[in-house]
PDB file of N, CA and C in Angstrom:
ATOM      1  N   UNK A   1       0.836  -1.170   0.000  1.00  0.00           N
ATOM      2  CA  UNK A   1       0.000   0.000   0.000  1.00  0.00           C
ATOM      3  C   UNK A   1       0.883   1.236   0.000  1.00  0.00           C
ATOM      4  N   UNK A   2       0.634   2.112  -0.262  1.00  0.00           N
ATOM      5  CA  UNK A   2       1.651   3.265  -1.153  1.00  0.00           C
ATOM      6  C   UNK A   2       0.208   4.898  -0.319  1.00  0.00           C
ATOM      7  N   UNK A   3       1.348   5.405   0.407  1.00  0.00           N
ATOM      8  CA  UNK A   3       0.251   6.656   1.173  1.00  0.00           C
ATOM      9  C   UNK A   3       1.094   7.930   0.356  1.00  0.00           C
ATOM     10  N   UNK A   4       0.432   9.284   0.620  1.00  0.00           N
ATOM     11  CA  UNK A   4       1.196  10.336   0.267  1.00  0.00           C
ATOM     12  C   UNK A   4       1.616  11.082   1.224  1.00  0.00           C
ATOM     13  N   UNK A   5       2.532  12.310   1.701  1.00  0.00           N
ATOM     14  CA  UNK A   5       3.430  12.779   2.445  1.00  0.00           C
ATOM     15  C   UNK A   5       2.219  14.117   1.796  1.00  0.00           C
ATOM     16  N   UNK A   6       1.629  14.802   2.869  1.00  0.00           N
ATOM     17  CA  UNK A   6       0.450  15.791   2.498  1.00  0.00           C
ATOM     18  C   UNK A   6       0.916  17.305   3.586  1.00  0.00           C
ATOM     19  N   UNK A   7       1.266  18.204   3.218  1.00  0.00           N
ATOM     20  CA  UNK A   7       1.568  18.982   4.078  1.00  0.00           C
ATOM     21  C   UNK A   7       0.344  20.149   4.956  1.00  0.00           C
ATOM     22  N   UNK A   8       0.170  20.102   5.981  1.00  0.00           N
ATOM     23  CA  UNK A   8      -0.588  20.368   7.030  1.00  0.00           C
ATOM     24  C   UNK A   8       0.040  21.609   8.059  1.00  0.00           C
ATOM     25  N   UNK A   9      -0.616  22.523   7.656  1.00  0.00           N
ATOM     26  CA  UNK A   9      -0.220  23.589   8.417  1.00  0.00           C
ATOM     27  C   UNK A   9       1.407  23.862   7.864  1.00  0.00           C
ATOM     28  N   UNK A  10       2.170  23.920   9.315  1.00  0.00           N
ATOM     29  CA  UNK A  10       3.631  23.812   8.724  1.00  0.00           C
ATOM     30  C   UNK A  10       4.374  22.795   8.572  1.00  0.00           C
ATOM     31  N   UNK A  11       3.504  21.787   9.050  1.00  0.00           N
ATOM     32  CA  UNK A  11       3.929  20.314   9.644  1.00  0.00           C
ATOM     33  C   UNK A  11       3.712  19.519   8.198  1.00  0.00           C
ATOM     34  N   UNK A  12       3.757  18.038   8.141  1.00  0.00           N
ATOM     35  CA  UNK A  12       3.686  17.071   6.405  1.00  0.00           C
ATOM     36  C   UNK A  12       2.836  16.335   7.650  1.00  0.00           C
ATOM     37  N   UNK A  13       2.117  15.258   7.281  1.00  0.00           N
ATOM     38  CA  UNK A  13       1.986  13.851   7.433  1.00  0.00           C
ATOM     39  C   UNK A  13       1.408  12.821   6.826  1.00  0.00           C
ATOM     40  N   UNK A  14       0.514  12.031   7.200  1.00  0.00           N
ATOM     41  CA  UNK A  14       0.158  11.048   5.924  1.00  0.00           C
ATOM     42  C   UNK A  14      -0.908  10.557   6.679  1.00  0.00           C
ATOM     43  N   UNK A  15      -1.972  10.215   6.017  1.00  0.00           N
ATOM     44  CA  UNK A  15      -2.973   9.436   6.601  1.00  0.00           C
ATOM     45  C   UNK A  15      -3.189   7.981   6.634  1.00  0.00           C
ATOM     46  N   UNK A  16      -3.719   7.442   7.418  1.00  0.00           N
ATOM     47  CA  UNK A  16      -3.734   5.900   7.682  1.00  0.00           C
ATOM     48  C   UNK A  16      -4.918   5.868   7.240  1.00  0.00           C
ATOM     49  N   UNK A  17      -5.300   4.808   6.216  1.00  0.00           N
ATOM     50  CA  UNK A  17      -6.559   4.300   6.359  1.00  0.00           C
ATOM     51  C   UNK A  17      -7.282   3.550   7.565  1.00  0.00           C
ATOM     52  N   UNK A  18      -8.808   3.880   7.623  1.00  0.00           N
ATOM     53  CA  UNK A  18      -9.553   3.021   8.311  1.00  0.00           C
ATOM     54  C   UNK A  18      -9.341   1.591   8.315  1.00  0.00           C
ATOM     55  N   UNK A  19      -9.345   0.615   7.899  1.00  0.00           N
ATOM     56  CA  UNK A  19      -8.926  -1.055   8.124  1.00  0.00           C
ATOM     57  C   UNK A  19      -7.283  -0.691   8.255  1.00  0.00           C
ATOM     58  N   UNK A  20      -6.255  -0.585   8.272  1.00  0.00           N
ATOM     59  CA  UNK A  20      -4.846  -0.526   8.606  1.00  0.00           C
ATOM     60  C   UNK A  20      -5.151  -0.305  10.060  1.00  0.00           C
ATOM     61  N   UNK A  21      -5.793   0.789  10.819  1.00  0.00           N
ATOM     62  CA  UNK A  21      -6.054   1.085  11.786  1.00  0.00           C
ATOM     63  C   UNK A  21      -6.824  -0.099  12.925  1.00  0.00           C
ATOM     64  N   UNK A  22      -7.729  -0.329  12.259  1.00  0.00           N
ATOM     65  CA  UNK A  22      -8.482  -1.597  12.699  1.00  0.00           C
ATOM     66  C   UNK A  22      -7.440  -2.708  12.669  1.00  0.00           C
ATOM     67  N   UNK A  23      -7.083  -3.091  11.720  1.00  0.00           N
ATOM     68  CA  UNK A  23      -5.576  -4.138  11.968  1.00  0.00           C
ATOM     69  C   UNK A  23      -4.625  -4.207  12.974  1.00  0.00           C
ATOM     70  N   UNK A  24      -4.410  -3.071  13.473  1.00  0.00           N
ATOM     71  CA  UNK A  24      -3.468  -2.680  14.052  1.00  0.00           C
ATOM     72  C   UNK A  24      -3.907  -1.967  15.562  1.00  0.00           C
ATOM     73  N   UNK A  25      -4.920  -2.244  15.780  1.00  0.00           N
ATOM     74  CA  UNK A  25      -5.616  -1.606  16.550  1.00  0.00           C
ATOM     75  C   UNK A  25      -5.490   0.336  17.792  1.00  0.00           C
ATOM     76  N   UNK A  26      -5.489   0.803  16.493  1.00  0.00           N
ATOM     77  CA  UNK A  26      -5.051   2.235  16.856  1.00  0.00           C
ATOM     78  C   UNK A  26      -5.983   3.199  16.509  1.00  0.00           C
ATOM     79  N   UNK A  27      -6.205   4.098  17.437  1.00  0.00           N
ATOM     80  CA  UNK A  27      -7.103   4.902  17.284  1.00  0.00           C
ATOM     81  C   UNK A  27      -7.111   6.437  17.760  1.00  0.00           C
ATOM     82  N   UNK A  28      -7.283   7.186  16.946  1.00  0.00           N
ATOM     83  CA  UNK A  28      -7.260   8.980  17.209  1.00  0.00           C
ATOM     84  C   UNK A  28      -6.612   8.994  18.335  1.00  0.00           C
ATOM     85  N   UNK A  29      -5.987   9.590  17.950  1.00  0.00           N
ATOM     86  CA  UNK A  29      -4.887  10.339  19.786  1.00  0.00           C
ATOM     87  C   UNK A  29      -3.871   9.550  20.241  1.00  0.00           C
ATOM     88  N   UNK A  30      -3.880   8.049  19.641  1.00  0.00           N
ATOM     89  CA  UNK A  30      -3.250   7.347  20.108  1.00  0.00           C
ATOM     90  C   UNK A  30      -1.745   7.348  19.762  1.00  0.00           C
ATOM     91  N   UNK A  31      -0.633   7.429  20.969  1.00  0.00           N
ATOM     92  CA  UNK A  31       0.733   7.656  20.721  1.00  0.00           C
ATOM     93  C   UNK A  31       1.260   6.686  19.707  1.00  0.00           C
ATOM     94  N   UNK A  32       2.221   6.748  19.087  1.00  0.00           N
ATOM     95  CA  UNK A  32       3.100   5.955  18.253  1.00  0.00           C
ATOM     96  C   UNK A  32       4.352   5.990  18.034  1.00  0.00           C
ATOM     97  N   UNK A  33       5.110   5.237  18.015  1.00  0.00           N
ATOM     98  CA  UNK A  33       6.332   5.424  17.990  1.00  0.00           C
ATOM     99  C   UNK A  33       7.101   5.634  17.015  1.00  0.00           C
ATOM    100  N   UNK A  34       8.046   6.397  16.326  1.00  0.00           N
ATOM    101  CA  UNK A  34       8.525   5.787  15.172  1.00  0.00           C
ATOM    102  C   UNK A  34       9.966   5.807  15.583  1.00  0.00           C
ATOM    103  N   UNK A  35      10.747   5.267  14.982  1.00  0.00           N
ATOM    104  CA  UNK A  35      12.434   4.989  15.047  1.00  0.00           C
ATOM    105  C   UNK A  35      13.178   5.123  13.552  1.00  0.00           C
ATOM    106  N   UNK A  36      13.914   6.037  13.548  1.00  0.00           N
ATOM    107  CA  UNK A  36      15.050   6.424  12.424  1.00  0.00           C
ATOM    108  C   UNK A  36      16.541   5.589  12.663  1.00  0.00           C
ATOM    109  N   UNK A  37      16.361   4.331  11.881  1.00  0.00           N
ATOM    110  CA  UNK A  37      17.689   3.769  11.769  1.00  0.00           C
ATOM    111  C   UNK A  37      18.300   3.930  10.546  1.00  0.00           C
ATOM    112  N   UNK A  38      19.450   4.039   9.946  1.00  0.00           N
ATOM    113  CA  UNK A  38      20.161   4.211   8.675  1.00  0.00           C
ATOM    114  C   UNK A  38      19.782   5.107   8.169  1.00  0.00           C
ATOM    115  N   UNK A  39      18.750   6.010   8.622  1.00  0.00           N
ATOM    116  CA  UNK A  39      18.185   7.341   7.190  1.00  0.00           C
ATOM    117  C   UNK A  39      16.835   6.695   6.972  1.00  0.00           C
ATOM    118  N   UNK A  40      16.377   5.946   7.736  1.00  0.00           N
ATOM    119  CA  UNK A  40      15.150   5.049   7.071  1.00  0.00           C
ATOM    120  C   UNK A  40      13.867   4.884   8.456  1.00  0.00           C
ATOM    121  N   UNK A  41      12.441   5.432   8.320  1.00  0.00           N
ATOM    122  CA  UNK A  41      11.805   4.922   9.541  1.00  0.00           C
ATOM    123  C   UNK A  41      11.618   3.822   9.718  1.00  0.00           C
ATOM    124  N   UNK A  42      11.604   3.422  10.718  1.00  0.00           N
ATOM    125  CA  UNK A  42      11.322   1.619  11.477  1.00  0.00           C
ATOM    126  C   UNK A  42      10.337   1.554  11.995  1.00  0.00           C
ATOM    127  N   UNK A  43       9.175   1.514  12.073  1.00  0.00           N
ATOM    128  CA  UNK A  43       8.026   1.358  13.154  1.00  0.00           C
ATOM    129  C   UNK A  43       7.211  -0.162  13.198  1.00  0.00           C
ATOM    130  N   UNK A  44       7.992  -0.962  12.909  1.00  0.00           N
ATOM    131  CA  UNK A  44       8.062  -2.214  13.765  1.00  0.00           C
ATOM    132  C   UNK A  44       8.876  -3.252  14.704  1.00  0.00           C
ATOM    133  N   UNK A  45       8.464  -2.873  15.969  1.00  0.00           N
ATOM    134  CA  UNK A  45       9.830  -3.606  17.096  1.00  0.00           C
ATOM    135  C   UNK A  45       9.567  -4.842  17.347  1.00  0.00           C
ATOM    136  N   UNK A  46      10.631  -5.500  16.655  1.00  0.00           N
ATOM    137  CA  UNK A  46      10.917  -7.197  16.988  1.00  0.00           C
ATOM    138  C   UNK A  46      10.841  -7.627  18.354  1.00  0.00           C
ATOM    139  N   UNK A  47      10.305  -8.998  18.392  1.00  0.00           N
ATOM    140  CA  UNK A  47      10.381  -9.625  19.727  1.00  0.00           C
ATOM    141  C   UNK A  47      11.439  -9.334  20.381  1.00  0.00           C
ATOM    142  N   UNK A  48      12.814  -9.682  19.502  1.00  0.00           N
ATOM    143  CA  UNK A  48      14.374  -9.299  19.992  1.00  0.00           C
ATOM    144  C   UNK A  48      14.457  -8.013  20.618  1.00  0.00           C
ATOM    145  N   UNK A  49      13.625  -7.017  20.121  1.00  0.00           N
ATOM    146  CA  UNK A  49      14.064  -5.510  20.090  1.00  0.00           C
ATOM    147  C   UNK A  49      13.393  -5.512  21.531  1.00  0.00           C
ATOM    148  N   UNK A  50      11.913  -5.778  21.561  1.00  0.00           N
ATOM    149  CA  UNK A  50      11.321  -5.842  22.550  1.00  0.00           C
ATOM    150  C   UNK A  50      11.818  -6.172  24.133  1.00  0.00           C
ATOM    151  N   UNK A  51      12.379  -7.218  24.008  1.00  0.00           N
ATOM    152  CA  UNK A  51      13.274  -8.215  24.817  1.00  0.00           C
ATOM    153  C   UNK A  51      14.126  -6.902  25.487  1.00  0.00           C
ATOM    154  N   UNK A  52      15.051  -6.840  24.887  1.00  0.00           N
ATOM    155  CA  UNK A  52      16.147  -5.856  24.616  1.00  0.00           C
ATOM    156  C   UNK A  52      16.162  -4.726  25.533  1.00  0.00           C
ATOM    157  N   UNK A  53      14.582  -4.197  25.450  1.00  0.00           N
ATOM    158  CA  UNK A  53      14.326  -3.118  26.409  1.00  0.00           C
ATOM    159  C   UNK A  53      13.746  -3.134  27.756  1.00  0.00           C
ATOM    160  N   UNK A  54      13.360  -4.230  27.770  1.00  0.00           N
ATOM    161  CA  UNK A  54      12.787  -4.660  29.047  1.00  0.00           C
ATOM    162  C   UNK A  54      14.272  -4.496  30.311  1.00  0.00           C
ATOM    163  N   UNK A  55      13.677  -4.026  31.025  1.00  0.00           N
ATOM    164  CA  UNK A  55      13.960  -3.619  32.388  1.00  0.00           C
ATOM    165  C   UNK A  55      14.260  -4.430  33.279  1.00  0.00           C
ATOM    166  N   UNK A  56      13.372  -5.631  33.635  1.00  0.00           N
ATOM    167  CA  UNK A  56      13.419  -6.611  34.058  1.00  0.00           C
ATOM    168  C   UNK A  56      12.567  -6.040  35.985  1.00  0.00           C
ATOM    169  N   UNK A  57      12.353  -5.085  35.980  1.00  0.00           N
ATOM    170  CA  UNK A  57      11.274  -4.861  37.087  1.00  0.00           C
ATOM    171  C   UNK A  57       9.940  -5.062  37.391  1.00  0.00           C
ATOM    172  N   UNK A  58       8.867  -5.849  35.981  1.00  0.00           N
ATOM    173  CA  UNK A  58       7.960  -6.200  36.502  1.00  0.00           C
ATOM    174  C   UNK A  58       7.442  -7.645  37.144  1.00  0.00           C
ATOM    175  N   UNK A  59       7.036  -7.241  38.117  1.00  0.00           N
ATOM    176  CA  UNK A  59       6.386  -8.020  39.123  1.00  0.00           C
ATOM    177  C   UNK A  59       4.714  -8.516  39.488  1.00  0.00           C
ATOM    178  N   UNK A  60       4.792  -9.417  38.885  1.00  0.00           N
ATOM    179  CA  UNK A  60       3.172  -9.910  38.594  1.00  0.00           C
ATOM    180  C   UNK A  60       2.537 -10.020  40.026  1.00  0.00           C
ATOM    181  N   UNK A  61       1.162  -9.043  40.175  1.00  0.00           N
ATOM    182  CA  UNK A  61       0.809  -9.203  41.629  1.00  0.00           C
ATOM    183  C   UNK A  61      -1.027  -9.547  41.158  1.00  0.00           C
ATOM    184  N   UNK A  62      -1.273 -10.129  41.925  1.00  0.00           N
ATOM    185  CA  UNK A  62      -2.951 -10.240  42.254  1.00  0.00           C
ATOM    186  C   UNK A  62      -3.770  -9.209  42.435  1.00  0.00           C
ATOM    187  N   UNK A  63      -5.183  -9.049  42.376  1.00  0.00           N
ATOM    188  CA  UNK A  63      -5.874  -7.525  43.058  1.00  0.00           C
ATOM    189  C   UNK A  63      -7.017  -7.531  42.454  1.00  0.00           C
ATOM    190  N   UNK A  64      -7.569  -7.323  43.868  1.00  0.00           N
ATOM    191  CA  UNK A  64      -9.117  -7.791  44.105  1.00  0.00           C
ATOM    192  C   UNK A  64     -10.038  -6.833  43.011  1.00  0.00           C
ATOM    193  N   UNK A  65     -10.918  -7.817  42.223  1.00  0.00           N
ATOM    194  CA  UNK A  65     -11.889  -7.393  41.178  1.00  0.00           C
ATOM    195  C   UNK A  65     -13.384  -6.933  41.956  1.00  0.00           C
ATOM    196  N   UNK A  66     -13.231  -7.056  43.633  1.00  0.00           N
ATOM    197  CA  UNK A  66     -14.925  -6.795  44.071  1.00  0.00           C
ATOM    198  C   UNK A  66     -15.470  -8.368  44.252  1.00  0.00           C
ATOM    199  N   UNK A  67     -16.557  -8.600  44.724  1.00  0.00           N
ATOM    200  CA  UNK A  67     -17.401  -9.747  44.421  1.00  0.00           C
ATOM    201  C   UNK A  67     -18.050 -10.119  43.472  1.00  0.00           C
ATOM    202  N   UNK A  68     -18.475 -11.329  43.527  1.00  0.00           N
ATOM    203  CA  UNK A  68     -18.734 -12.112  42.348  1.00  0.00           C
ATOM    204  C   UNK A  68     -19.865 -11.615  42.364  1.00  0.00           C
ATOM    205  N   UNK A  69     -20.433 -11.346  40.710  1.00  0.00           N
ATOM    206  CA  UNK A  69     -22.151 -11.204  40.743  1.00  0.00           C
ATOM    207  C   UNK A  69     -22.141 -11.824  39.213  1.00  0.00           C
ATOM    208  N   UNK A  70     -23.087 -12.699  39.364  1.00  0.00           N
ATOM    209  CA  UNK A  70     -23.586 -13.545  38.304  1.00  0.00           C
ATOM    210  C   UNK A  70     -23.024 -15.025  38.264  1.00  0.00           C
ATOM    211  N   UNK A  71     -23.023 -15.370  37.014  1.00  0.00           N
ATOM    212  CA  UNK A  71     -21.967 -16.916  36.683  1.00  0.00           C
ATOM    213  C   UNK A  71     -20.886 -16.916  36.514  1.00  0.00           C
ATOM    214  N   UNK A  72     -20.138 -16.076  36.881  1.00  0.00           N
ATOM    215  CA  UNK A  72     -18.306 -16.065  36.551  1.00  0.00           C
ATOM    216  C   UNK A  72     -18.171 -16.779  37.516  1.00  0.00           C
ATOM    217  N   UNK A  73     -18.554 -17.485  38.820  1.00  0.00           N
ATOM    218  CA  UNK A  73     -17.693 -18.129  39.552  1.00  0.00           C
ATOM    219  C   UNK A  73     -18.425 -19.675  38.861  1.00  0.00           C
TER     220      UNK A  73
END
């Protein structure tokens, strides 16, 4: 799929179609990242890459949802 570079105010950007969005599940306002490696944008981070940045500080804890009402138990 092939977008155009549309200039806006003083700023350029490009629009996403509706289903890309839905694919990808992103919506108005929503932050995004992009990354400039070699002269080139990247805006998809590999499992590896992912990995990579992790911190290693989270700590999986429990926490109370309230009581049961209905058939969930």
């Amino acid at each position: 799929m092939y977008t155009t570079i549309q200039k806006w105010g003083n700023s350029q950007g490009i629009r996403l179609p509706k289903a890309i969005l839905e694919m990808v599940n992103l919506n108005e306002n929503d932050t995004v990242k992009l990354k400039v490696e070699d002269g080139k944008a990247k805006n998809h981070i590999s499992l590896k890459e992912r990995i990579a940045e992790y911190g290693g500080d989270y700590q999986p804890q429990e926490w109370d949802t309230g009581y049961s009402v209905g058939k969930e138990v």
